[in-house]
C-alpha atoms as a PDB file:
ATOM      1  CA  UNK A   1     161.108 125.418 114.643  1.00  0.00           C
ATOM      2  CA  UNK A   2     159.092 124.210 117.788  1.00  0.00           C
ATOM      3  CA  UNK A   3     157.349 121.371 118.986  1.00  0.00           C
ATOM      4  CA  UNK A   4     154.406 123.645 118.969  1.00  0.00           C
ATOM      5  CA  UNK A   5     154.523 124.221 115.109  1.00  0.00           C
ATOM      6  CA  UNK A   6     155.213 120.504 114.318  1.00  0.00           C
ATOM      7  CA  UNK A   7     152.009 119.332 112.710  1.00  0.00           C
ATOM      8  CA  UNK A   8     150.338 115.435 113.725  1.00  0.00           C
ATOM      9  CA  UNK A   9     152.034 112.674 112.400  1.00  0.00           C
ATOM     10  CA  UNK A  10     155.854 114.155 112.517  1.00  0.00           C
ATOM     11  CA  UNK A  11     158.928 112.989 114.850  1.00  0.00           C
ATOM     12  CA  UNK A  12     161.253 115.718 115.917  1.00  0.00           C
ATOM     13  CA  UNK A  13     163.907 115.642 117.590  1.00  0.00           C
ATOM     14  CA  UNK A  14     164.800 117.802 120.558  1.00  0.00           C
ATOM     15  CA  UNK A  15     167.769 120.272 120.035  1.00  0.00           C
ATOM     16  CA  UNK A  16     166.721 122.567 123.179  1.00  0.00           C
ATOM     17  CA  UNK A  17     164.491 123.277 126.209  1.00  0.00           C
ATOM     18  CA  UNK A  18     164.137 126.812 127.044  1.00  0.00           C
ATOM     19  CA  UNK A  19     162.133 128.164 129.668  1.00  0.00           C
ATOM     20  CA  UNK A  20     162.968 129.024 133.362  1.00  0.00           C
ATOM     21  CA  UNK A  21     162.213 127.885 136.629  1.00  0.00           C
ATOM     22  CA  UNK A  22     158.879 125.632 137.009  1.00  0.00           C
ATOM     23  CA  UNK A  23     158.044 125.422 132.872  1.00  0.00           C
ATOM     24  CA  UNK A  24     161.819 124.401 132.299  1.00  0.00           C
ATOM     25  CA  UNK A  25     161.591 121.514 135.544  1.00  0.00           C
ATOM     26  CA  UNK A  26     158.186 120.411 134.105  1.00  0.00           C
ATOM     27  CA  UNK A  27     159.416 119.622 130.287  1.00  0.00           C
ATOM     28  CA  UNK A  28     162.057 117.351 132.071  1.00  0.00           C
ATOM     29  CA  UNK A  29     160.316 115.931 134.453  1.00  0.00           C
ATOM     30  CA  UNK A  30     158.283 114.536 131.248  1.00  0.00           C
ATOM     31  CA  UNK A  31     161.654 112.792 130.044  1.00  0.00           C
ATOM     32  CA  UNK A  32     161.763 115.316 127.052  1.00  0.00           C
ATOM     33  CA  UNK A  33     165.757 115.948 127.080  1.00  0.00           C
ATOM     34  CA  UNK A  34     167.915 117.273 124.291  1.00  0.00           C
ATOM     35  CA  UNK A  35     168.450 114.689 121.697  1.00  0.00           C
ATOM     36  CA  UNK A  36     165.627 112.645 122.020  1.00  0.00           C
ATOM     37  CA  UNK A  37     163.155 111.605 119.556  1.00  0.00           C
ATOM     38  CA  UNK A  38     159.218 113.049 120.133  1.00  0.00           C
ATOM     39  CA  UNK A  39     156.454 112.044 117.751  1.00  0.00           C
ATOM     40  CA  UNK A  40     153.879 114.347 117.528  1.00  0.00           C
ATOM     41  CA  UNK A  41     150.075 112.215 117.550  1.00  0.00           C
ATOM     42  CA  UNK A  42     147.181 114.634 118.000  1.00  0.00           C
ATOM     43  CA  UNK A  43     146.993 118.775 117.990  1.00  0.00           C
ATOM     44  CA  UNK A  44     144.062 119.850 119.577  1.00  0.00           C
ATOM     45  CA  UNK A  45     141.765 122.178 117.431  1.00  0.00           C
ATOM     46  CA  UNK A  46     142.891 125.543 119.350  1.00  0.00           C
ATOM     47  CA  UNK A  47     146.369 124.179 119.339  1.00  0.00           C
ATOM     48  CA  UNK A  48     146.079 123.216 123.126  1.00  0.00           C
ATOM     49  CA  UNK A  49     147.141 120.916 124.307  1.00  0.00           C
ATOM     50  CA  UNK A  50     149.794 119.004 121.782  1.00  0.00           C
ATOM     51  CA  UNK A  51     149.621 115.037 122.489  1.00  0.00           C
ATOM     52  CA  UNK A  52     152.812 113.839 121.731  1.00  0.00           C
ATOM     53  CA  UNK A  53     154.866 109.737 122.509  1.00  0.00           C
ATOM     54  CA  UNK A  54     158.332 110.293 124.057  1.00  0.00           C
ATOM     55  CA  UNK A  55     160.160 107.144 124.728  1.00  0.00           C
ATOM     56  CA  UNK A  56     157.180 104.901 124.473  1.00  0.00           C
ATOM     57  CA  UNK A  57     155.313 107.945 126.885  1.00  0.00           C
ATOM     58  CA  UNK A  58     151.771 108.992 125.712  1.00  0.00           C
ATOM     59  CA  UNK A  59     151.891 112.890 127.040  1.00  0.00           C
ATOM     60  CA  UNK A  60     149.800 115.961 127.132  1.00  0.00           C
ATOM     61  CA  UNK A  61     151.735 119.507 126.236  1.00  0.00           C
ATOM     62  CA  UNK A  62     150.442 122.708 126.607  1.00  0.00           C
ATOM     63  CA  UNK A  63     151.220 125.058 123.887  1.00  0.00           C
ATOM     64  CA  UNK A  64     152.964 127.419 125.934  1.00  0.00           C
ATOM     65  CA  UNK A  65     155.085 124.855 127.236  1.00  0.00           C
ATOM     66  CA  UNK A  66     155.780 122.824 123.430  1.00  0.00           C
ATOM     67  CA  UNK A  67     156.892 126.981 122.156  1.00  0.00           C
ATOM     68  CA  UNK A  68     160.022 126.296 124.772  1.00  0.00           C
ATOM     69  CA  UNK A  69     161.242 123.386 122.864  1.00  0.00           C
ATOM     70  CA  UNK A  70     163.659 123.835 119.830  1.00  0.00           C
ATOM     71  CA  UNK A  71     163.173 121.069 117.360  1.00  0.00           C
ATOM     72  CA  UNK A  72     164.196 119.659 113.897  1.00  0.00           C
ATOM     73  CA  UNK A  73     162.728 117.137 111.912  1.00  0.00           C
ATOM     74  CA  UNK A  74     163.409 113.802 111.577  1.00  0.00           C
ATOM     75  CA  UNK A  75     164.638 112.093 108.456  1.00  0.00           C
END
C-alpha cells in the first residue's frame, strides 16, 4: 500500500521511500523517513494534494510524490 491510497483519518507507518533524485530528496527533506509514524488528515477531492502530520508537522503531499512511499497501517 501507499500513502497515496491511505484514506483521512489513518496513521501509517513508513516502510519505504522510493523515488530518485529531486522527488526522493524532497520526501526527506519533509522528515518522512522509514519507520516513522504519518497520520493522514485531509485528501483533497482529486486526490491532490494529501495533507498529512509527521512528527507534530502539518504537510502538503502531492500525489505523485505520496505513490513513492510504501506504507502499512497502524494498529
Amino acid at each position: 500500500m501507499t500513502l497515496g491510497e491511505a484514506r483521512p483519518g489513518n496513521t501509517v507507518i513508513v516502510r519505504k521511500v522510493g523515488g530518485a533524485g529531486p522527488t526522493m530528496r524532497r520526501i526527506m527533506d519533509m522528515g518522512i523517513t522509514k519507520g516513522c509514524s504519518v497520520h493522514v488528515r485531509k485528501v483533497a477531492p482529486l486526490g491532490d494534494p494529501i495533507e498529512v502530520t509527521v512528527r507534530g508537522y502539518e504537510l502538503s503531499l502531492r500525489k505523485s510524490d505520496a505513490s513513492n512511499i510504501a506504507v502499512e497501517l497502524q494498529q
